[in-house]
ModelCIF file with pLDDT and N, C-alpha, C, O atoms, coordinates in Angstrom:
data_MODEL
#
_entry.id   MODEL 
#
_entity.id                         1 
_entity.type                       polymer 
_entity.pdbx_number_of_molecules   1 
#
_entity_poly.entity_id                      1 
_entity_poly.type                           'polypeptide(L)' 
_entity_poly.nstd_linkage                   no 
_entity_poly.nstd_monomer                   no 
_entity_poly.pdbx_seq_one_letter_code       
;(UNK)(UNK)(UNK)(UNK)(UNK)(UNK)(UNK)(UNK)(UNK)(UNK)(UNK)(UNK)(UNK)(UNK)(UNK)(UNK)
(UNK)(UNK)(UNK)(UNK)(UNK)(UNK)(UNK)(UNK)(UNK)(UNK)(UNK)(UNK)(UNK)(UNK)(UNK)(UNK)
(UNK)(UNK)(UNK)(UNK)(UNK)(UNK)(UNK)(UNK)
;
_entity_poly.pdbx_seq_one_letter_code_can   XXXXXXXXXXXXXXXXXXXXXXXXXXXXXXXXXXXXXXXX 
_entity_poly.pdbx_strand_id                 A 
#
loop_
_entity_poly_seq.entity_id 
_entity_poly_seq.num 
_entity_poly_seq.mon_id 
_entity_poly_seq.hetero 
1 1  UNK n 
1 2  UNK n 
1 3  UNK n 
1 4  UNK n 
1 5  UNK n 
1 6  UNK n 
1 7  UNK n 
1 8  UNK n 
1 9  UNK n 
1 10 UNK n 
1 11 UNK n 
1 12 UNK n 
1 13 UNK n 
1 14 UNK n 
1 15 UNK n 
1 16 UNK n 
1 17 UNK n 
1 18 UNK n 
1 19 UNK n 
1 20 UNK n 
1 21 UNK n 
1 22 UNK n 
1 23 UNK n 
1 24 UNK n 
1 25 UNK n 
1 26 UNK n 
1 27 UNK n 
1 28 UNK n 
1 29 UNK n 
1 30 UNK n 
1 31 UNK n 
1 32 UNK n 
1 33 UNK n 
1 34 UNK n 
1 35 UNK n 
1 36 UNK n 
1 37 UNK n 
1 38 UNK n 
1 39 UNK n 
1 40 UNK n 
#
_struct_asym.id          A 
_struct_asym.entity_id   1 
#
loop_
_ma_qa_metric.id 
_ma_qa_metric.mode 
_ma_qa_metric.name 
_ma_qa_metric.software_group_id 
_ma_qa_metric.type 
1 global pLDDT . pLDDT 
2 local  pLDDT . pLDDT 
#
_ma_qa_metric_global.metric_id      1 
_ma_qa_metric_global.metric_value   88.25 
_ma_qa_metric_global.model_id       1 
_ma_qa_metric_global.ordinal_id     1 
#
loop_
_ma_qa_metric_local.label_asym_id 
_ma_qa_metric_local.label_comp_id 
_ma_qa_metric_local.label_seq_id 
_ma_qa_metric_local.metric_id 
_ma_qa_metric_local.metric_value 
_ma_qa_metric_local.model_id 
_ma_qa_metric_local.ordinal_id 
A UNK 1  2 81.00 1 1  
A UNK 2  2 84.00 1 2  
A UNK 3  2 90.00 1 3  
A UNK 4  2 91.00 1 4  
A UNK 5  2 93.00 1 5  
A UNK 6  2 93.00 1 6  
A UNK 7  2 95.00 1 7  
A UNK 8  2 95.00 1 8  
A UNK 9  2 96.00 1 9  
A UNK 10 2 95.00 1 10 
A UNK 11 2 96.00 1 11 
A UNK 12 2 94.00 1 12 
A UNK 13 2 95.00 1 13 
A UNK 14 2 93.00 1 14 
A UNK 15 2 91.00 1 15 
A UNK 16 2 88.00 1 16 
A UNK 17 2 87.00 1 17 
A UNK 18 2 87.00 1 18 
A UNK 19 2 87.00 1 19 
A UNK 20 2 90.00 1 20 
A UNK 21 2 85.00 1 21 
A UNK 22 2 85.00 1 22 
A UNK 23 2 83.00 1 23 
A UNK 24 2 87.00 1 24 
A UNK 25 2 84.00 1 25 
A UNK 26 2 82.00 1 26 
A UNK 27 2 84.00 1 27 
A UNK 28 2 88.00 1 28 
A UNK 29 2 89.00 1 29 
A UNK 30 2 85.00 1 30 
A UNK 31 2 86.00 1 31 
A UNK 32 2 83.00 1 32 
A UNK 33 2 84.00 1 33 
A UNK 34 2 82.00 1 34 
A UNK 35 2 86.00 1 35 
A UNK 36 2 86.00 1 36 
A UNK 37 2 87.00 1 37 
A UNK 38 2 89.00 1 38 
A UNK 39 2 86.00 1 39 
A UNK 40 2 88.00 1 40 
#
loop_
_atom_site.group_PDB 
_atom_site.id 
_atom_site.type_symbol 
_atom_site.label_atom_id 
_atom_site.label_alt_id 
_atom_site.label_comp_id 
_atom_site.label_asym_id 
_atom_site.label_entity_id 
_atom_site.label_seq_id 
_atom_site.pdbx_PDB_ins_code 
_atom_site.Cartn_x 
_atom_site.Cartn_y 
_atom_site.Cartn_z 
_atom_site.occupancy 
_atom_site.B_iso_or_equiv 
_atom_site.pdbx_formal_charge 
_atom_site.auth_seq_id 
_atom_site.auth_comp_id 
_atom_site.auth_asym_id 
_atom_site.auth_atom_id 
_atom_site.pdbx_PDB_model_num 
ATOM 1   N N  . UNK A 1 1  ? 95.808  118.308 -87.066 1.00 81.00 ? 1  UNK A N  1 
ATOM 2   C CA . UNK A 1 1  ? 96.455  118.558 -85.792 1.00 81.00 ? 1  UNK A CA 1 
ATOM 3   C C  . UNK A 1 1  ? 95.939  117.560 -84.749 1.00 81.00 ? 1  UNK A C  1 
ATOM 4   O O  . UNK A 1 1  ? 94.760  117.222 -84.649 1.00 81.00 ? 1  UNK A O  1 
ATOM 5   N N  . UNK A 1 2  ? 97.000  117.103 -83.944 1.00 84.00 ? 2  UNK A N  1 
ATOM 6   C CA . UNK A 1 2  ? 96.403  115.836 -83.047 1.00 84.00 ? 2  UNK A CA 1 
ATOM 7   C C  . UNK A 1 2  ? 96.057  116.690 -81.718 1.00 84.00 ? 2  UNK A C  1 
ATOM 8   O O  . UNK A 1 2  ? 96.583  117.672 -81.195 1.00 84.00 ? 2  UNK A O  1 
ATOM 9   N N  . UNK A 1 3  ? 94.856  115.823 -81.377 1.00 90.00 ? 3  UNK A N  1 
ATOM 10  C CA . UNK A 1 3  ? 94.175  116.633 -80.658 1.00 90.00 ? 3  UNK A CA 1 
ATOM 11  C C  . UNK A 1 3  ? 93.681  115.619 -78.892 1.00 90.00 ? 3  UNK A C  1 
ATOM 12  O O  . UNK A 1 3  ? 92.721  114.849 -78.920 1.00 90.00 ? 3  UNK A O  1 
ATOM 13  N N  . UNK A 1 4  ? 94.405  115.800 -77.718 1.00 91.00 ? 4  UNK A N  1 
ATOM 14  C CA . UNK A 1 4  ? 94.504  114.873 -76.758 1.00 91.00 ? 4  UNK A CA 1 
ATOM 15  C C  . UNK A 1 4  ? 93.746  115.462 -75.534 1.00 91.00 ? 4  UNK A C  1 
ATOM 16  O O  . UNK A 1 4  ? 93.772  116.675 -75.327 1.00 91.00 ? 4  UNK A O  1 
ATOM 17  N N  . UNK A 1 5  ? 93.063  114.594 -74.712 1.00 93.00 ? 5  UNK A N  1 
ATOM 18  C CA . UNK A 1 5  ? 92.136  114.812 -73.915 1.00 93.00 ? 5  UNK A CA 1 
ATOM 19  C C  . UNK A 1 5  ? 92.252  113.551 -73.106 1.00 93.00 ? 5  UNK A C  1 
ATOM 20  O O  . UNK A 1 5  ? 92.774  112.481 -73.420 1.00 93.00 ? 5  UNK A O  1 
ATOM 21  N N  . UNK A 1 6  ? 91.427  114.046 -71.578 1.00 93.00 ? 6  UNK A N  1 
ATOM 22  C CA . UNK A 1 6  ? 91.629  113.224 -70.322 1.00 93.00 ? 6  UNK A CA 1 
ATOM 23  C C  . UNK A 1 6  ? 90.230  113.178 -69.991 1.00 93.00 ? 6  UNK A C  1 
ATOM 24  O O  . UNK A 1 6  ? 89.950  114.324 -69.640 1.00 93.00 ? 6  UNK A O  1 
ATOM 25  N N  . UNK A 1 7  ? 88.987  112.299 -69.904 1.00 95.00 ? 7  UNK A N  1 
ATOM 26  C CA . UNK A 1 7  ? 87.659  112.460 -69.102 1.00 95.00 ? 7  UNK A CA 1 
ATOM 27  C C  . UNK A 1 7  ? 87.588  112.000 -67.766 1.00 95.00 ? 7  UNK A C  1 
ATOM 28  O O  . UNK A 1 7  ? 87.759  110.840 -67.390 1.00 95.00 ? 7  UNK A O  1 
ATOM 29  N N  . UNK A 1 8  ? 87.394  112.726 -67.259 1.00 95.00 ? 8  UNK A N  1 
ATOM 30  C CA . UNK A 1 8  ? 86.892  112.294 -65.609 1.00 95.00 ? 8  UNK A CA 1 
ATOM 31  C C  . UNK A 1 8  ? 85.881  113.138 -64.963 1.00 95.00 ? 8  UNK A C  1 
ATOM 32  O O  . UNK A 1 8  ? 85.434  114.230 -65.313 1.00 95.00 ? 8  UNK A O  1 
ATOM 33  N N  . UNK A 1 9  ? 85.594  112.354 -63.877 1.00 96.00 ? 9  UNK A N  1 
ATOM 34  C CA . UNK A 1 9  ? 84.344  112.772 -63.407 1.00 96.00 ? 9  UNK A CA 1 
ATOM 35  C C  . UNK A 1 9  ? 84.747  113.469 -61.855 1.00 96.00 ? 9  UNK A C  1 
ATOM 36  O O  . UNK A 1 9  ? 83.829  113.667 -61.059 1.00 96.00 ? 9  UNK A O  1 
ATOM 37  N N  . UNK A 1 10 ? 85.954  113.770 -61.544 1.00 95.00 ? 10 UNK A N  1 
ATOM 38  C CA . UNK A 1 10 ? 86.394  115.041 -61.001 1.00 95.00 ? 10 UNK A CA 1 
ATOM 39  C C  . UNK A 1 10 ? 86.657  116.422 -61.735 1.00 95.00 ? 10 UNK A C  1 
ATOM 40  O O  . UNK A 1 10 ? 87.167  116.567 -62.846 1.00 95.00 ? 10 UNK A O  1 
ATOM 41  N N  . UNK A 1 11 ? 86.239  117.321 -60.948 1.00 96.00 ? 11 UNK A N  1 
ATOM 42  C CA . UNK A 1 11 ? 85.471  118.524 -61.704 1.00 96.00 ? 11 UNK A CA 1 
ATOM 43  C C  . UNK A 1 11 ? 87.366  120.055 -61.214 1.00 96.00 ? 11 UNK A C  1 
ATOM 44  O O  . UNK A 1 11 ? 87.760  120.377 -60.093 1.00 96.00 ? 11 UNK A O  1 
ATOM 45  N N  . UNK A 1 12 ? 87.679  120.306 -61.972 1.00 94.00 ? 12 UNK A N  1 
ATOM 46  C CA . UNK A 1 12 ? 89.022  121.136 -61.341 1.00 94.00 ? 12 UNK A CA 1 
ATOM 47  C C  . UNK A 1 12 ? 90.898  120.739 -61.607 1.00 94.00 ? 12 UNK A C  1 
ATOM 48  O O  . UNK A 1 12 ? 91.953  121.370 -61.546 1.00 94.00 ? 12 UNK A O  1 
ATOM 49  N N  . UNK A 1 13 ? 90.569  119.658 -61.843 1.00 95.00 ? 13 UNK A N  1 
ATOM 50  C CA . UNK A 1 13 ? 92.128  119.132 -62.511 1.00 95.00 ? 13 UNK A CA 1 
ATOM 51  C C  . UNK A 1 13 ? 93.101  120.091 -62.544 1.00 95.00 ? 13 UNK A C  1 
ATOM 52  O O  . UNK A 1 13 ? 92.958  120.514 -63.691 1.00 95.00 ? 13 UNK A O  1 
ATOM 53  N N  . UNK A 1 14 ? 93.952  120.690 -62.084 1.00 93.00 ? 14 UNK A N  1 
ATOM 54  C CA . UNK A 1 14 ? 94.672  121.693 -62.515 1.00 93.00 ? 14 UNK A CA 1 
ATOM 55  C C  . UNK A 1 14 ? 96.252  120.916 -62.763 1.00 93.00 ? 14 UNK A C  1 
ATOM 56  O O  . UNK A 1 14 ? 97.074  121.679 -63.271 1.00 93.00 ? 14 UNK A O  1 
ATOM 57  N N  . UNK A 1 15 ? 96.589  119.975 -62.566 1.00 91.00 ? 15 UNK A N  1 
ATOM 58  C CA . UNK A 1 15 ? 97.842  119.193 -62.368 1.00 91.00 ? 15 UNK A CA 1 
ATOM 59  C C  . UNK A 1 15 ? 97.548  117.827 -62.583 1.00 91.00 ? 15 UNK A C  1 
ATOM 60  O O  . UNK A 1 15 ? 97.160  117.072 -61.692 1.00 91.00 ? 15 UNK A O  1 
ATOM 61  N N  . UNK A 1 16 ? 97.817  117.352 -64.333 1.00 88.00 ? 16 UNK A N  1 
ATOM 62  C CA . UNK A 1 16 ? 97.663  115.930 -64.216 1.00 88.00 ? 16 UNK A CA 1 
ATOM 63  C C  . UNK A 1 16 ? 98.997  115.467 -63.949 1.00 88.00 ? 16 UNK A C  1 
ATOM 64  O O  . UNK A 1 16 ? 99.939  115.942 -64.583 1.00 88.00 ? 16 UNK A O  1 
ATOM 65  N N  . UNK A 1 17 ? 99.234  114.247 -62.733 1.00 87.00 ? 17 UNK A N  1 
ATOM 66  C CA . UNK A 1 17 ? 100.277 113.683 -62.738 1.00 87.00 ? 17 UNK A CA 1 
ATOM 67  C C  . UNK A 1 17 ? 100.754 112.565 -63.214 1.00 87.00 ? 17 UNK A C  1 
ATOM 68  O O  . UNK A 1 17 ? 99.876  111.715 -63.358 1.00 87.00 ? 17 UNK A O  1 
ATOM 69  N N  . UNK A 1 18 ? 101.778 112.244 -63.506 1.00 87.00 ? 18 UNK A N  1 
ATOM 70  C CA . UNK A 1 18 ? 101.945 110.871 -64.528 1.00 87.00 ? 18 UNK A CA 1 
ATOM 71  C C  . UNK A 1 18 ? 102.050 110.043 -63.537 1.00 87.00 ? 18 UNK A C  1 
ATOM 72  O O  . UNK A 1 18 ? 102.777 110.303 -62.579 1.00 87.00 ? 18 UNK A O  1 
ATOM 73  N N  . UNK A 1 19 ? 101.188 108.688 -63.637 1.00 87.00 ? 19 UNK A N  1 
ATOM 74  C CA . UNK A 1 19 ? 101.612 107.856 -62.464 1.00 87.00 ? 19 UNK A CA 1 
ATOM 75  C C  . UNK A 1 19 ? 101.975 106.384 -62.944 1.00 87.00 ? 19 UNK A C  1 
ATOM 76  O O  . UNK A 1 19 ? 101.854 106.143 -64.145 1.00 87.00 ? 19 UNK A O  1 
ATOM 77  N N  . UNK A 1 20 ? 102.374 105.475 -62.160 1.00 90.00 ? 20 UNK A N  1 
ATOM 78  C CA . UNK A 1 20 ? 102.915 104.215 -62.573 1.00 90.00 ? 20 UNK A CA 1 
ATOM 79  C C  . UNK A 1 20 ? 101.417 103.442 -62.993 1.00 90.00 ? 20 UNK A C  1 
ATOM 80  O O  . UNK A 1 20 ? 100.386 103.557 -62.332 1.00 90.00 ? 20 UNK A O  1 
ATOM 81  N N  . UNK A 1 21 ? 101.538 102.765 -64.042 1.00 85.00 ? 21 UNK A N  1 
ATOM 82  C CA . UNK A 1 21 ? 100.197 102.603 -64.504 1.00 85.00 ? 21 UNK A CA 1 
ATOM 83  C C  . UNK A 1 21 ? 99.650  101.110 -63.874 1.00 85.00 ? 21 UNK A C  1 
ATOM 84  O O  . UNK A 1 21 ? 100.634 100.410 -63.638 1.00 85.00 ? 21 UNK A O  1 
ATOM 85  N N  . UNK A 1 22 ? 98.747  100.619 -63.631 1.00 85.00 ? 22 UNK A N  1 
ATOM 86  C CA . UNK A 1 22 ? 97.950  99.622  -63.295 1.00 85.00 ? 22 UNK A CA 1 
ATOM 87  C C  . UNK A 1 22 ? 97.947  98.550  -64.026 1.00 85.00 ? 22 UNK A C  1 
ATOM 88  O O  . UNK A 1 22 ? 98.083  97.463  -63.465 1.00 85.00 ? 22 UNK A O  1 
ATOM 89  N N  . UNK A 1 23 ? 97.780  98.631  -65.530 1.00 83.00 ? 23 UNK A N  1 
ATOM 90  C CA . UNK A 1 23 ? 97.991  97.764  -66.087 1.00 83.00 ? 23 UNK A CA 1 
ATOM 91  C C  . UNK A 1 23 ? 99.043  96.629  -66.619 1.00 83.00 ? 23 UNK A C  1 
ATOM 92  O O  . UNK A 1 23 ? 100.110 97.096  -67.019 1.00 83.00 ? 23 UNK A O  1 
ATOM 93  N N  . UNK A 1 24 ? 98.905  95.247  -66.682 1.00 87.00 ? 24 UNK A N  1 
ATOM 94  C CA . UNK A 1 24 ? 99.998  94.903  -67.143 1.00 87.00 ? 24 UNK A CA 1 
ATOM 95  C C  . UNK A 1 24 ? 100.814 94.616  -67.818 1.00 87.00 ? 24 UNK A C  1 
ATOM 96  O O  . UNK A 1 24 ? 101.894 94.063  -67.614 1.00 87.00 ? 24 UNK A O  1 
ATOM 97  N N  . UNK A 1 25 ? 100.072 95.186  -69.170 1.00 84.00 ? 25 UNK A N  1 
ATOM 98  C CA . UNK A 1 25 ? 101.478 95.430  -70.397 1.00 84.00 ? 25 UNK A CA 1 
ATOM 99  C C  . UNK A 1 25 ? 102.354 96.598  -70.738 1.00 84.00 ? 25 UNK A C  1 
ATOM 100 O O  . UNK A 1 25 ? 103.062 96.845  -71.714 1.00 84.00 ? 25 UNK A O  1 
ATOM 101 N N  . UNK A 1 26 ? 102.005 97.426  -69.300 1.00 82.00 ? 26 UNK A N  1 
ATOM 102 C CA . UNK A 1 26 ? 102.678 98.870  -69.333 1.00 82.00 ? 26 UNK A CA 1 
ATOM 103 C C  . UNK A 1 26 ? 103.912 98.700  -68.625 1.00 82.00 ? 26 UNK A C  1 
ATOM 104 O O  . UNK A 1 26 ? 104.165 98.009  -67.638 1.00 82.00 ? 26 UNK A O  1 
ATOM 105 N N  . UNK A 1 27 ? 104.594 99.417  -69.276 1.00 84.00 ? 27 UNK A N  1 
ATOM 106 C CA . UNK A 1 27 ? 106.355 99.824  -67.967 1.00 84.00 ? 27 UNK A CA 1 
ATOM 107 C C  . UNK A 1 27 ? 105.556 100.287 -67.059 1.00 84.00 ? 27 UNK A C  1 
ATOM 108 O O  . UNK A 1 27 ? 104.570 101.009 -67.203 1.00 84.00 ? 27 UNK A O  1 
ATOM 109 N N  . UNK A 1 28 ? 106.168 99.698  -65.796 1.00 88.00 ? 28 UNK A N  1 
ATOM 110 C CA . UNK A 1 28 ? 105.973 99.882  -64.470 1.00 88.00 ? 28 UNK A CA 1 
ATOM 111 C C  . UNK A 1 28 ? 107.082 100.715 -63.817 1.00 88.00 ? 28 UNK A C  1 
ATOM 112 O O  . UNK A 1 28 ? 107.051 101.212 -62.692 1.00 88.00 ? 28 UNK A O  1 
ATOM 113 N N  . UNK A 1 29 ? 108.175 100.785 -64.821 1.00 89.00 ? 29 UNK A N  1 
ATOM 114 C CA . UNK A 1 29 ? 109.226 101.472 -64.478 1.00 89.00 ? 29 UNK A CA 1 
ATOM 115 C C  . UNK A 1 29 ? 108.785 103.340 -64.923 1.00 89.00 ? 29 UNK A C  1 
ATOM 116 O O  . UNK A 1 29 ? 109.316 104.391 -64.564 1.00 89.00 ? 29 UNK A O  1 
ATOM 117 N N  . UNK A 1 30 ? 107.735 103.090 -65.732 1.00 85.00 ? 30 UNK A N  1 
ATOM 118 C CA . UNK A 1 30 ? 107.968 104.374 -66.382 1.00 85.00 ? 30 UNK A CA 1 
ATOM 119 C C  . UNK A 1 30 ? 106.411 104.890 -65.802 1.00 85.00 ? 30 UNK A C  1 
ATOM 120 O O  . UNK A 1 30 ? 105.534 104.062 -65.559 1.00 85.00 ? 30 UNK A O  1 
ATOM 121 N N  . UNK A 1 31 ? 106.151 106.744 -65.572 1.00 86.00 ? 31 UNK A N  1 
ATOM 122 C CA . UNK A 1 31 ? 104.901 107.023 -64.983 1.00 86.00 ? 31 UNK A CA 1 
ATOM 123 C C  . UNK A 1 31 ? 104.560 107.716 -66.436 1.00 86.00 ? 31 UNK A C  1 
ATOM 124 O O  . UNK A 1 31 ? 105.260 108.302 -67.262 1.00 86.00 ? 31 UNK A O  1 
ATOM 125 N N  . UNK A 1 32 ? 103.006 107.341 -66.361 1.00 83.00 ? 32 UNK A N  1 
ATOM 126 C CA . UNK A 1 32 ? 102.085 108.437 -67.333 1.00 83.00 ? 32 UNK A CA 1 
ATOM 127 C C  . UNK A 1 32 ? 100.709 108.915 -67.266 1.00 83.00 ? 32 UNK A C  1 
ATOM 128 O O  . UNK A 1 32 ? 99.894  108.405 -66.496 1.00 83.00 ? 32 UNK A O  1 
ATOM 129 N N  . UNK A 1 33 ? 100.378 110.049 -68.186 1.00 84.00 ? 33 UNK A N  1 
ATOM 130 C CA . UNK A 1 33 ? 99.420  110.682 -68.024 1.00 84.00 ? 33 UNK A CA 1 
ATOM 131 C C  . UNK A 1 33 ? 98.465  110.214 -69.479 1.00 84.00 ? 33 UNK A C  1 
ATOM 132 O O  . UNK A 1 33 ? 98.612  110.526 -70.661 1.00 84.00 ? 33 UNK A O  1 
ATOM 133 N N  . UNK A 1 34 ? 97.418  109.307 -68.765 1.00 82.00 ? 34 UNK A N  1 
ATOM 134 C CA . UNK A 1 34 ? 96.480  108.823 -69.637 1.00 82.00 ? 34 UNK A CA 1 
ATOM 135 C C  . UNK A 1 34 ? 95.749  109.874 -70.402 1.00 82.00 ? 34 UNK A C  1 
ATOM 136 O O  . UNK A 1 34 ? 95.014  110.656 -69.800 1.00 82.00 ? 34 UNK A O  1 
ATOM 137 N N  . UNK A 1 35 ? 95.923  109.944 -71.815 1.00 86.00 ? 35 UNK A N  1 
ATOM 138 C CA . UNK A 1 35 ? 95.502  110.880 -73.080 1.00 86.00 ? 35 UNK A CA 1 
ATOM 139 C C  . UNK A 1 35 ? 95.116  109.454 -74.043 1.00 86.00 ? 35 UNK A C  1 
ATOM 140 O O  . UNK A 1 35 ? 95.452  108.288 -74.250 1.00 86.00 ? 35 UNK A O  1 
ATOM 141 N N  . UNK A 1 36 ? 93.970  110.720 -74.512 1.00 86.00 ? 36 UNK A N  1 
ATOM 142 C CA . UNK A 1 36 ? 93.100  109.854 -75.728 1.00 86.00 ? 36 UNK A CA 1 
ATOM 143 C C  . UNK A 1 36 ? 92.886  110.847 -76.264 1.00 86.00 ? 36 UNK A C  1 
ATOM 144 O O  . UNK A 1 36 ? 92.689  111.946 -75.745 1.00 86.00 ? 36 UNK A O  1 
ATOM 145 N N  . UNK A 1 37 ? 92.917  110.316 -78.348 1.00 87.00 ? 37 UNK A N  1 
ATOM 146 C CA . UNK A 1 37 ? 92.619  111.391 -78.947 1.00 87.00 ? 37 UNK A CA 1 
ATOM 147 C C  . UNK A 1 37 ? 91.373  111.425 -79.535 1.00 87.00 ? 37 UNK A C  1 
ATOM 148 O O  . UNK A 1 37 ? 90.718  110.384 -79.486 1.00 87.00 ? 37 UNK A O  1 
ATOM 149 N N  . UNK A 1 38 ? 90.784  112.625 -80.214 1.00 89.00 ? 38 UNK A N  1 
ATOM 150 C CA . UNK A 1 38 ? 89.945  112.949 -80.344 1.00 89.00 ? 38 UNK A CA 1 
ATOM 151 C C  . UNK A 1 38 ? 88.990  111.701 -80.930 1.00 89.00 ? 38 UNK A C  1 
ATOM 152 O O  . UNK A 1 38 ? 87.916  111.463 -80.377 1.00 89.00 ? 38 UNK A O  1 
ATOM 153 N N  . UNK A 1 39 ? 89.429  110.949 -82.039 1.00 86.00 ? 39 UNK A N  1 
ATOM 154 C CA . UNK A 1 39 ? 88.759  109.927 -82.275 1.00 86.00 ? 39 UNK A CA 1 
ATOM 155 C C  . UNK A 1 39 ? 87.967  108.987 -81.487 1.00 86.00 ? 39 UNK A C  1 
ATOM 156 O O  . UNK A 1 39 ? 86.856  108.467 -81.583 1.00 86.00 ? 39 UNK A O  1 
ATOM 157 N N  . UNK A 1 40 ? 89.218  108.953 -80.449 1.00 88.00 ? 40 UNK A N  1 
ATOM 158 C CA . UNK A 1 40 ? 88.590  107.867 -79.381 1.00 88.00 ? 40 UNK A CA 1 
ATOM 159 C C  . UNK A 1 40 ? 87.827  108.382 -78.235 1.00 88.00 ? 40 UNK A C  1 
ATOM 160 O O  . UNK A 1 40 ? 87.342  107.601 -77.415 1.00 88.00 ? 40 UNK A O  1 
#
């Protein structure tokens, strides 16, 4: 079972929002919510 997670060092998250991402091989057109899985 895939298993996805967010770390940060704000403490309460109740609403992750997808946002236009920073980087530049990402759609800029499209917003997201940075997940990593358990491996990583």
């Amino acid at each position: 079972m895939l298993r996805l997670f967010h770390v940060s060092e704000e403490p309460n998250i109740s609403v992750f929002e997808p946002r236009v991402p920073s980087r530049e091989d990402l759609d800029k057109t499209k917003k997201y919510v940075w997940a990593i899985t358990e491996k990583c």
